[in-house]
C-alpha atoms as a PDB file:
ATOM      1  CA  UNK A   1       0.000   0.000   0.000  1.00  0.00           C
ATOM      2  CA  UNK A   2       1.207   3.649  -0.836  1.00  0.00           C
ATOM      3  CA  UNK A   3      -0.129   6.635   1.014  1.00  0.00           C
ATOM      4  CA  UNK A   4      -0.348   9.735  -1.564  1.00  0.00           C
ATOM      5  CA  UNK A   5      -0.288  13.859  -0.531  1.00  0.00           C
ATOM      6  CA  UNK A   6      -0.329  16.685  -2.689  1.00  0.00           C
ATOM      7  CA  UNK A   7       1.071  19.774  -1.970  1.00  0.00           C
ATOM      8  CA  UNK A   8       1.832  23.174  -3.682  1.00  0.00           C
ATOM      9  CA  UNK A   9      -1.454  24.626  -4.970  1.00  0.00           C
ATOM     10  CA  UNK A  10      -2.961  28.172  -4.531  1.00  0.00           C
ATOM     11  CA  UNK A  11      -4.134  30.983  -5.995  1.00  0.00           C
ATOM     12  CA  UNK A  12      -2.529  32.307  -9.289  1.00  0.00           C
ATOM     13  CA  UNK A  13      -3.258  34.522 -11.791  1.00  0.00           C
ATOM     14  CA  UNK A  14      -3.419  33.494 -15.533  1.00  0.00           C
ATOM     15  CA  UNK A  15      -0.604  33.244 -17.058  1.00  0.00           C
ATOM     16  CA  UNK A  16       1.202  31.934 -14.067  1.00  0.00           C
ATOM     17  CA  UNK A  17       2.899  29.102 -13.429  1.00  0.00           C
ATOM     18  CA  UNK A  18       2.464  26.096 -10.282  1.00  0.00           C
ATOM     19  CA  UNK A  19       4.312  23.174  -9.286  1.00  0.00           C
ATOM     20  CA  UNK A  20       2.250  20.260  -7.237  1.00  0.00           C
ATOM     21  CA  UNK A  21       4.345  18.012  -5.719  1.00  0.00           C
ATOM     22  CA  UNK A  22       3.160  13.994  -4.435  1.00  0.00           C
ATOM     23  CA  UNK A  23       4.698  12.915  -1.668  1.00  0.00           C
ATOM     24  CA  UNK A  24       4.618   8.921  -1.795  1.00  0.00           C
ATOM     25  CA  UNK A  25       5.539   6.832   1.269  1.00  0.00           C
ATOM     26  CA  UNK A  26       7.139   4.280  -1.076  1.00  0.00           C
ATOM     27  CA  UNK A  27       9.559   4.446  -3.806  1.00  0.00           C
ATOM     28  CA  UNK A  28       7.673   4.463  -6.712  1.00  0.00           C
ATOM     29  CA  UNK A  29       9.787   3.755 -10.175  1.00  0.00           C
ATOM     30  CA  UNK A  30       8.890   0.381 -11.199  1.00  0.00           C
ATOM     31  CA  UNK A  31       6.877  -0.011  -8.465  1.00  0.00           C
ATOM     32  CA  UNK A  32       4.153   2.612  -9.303  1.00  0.00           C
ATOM     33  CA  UNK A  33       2.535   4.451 -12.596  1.00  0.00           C
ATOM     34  CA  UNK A  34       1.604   7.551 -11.230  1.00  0.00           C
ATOM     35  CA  UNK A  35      -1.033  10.166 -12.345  1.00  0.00           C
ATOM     36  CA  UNK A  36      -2.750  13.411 -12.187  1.00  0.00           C
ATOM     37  CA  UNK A  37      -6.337  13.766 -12.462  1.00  0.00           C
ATOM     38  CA  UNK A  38      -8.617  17.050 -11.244  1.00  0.00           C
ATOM     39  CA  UNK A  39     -11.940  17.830 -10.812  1.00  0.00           C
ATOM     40  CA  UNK A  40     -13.781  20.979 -11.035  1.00  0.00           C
ATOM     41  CA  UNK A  41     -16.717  22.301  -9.552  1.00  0.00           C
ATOM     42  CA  UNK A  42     -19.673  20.585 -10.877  1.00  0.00           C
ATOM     43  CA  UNK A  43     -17.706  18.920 -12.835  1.00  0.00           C
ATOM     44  CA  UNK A  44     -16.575  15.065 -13.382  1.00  0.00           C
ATOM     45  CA  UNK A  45     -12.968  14.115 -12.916  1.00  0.00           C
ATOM     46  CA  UNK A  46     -10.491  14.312 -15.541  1.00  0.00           C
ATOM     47  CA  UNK A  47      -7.444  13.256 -16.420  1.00  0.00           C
ATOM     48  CA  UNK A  48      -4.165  15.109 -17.014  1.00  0.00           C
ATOM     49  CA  UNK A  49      -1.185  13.564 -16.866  1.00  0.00           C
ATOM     50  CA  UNK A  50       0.917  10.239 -16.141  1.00  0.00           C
ATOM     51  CA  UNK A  51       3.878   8.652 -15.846  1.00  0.00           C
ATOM     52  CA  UNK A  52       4.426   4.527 -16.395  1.00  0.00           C
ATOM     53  CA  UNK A  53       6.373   2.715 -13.568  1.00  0.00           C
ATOM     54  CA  UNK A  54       9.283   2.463 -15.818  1.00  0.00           C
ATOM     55  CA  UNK A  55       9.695   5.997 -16.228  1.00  0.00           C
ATOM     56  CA  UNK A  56       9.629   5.527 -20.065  1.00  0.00           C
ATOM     57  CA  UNK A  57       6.297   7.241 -20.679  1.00  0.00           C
ATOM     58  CA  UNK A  58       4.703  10.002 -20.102  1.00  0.00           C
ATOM     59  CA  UNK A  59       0.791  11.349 -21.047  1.00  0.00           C
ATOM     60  CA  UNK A  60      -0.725  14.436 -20.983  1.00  0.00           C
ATOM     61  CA  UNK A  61      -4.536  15.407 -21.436  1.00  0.00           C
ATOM     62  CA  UNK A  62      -4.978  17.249 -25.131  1.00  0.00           C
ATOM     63  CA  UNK A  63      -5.639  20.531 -23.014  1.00  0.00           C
ATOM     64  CA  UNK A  64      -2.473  20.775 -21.096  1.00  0.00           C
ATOM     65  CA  UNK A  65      -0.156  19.633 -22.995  1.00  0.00           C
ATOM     66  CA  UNK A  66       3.091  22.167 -24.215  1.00  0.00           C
ATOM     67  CA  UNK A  67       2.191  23.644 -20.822  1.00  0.00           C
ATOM     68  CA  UNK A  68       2.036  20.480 -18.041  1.00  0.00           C
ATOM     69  CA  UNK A  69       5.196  18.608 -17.184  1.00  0.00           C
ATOM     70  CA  UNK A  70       5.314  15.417 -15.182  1.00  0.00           C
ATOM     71  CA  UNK A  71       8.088  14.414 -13.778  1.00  0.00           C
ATOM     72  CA  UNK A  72       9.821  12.101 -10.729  1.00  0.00           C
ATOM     73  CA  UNK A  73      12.172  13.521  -8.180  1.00  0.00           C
ATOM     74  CA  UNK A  74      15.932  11.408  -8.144  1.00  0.00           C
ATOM     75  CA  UNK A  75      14.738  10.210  -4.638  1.00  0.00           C
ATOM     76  CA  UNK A  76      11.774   8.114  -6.540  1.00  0.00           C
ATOM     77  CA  UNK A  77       9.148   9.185  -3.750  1.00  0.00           C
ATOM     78  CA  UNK A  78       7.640  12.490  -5.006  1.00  0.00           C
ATOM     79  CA  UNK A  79       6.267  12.788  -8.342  1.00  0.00           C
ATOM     80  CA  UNK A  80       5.757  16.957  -9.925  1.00  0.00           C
ATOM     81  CA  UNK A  81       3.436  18.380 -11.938  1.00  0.00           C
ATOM     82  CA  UNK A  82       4.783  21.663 -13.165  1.00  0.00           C
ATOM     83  CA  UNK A  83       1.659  23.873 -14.545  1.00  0.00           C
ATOM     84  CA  UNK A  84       3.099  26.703 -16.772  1.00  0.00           C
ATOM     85  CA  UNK A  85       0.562  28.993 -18.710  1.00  0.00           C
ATOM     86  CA  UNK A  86      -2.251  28.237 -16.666  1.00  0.00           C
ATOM     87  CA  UNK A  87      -5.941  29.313 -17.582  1.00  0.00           C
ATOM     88  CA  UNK A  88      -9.029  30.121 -15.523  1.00  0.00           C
ATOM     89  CA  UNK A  89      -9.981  26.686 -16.844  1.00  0.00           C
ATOM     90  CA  UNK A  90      -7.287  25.090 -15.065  1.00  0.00           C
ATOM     91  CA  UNK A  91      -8.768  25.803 -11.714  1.00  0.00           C
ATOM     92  CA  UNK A  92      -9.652  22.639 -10.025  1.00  0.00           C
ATOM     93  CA  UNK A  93      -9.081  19.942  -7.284  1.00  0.00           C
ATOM     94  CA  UNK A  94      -5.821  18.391  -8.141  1.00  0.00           C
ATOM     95  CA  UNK A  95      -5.362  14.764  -6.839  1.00  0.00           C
ATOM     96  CA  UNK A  96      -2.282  12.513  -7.357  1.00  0.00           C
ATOM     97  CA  UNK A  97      -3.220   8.769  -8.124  1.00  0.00           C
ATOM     98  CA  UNK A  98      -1.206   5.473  -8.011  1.00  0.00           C
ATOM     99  CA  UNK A  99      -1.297   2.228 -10.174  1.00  0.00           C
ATOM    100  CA  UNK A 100       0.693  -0.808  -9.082  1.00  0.00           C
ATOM    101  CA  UNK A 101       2.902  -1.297 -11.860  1.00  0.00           C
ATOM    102  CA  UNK A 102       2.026  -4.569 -13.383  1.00  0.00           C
ATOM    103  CA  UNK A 103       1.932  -6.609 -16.801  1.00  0.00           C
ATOM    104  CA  UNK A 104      -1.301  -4.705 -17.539  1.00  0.00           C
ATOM    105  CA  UNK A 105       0.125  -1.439 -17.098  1.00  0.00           C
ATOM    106  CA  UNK A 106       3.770  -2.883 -18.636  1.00  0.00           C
ATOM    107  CA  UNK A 107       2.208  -3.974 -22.016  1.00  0.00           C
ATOM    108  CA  UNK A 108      -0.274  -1.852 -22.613  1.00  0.00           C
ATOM    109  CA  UNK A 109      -2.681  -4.050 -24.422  1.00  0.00           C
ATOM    110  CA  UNK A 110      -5.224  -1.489 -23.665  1.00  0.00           C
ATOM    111  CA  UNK A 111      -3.974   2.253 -24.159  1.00  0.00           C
ATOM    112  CA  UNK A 112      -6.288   3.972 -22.833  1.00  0.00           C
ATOM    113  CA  UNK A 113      -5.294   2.345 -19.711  1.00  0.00           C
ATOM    114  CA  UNK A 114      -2.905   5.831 -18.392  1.00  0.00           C
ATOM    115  CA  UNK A 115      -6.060   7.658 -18.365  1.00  0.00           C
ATOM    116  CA  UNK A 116      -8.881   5.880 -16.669  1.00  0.00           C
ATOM    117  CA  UNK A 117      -9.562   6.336 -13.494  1.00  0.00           C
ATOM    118  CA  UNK A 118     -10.022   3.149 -12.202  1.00  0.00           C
ATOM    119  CA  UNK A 119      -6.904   1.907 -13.552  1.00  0.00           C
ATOM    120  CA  UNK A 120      -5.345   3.418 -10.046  1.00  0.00           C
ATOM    121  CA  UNK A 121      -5.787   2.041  -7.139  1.00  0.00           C
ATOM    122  CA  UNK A 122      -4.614   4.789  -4.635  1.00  0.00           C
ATOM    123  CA  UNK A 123      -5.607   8.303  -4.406  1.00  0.00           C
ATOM    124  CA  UNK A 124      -4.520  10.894  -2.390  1.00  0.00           C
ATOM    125  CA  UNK A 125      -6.735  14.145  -0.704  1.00  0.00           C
ATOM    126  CA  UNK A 126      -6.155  16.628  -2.955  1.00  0.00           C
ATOM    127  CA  UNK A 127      -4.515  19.879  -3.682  1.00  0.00           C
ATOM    128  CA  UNK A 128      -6.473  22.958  -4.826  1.00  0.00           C
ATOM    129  CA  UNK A 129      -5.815  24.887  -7.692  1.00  0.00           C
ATOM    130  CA  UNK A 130      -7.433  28.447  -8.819  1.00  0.00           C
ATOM    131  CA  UNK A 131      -6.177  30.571 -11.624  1.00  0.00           C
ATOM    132  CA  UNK A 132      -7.879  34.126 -11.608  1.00  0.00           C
ATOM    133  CA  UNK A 133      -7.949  35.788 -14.118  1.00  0.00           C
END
């Protein structure tokens, strides 16, 4: 089991620029695929980025990307989202996710696999984001 907690949102204005950090209590490469979903107000979650287990891929929701980066600390236990350019649109709850990194995850059979929600199985409370603007 891997407990998950965002930090590093806040209040921004458009234009601006965040980095969320996950802080995992396990070492994640090829242990964990981790990922970045948020959800805004009446809205349903959404994916927006993730990273495999191996390190060796990355994916990024059509809306963020050129401006999202995802990316896993030397120490292998925090995992970054740097937000550059944000929008109004961007403002959301942020939540980190985890996927034990398996032969599902490893071969991909089904791509669309990085950005389902249920294809994580830990979650952590979530970090808010607001971009003014």
């Amino acid at each position: 089991q891997v407990q998950l907690v965002e930090s590093g949102g806040g209040l921004v204005q458009a234009g601006g620029s965040l980095r969320l950090s996950c802080a995992t209590s396990r070492r994640t490469f090829g242990r964990y695929s981790m990922g970045w979903f948020r959800q805004a107000p009446g809205k349903e979650r959404e994916f927006v980025s993730a990273m495999d287990g191996s390190g060796r891929s990355t994916y990024y929701a059509d809306s963020v990307k050129g401006r999202f980066a995802i990316s896993r600390h030397s120490d292998e236990n925090t995992v970054f989202l740097q937000m550059n350019s944000l929008k109004p649109e961007d403002t959301a709850v942020y939540y980190c996710a985890a996927a034990v990194y398996g032969p599902t995850w490893a071969s991909l059979s089904d791509p669309n696999i990085p950005f389902r929600g249920n294809s994580y199985d830990y979650w952590g409370q979530g970090t808010q984001v607001t971009v003014s603007s």
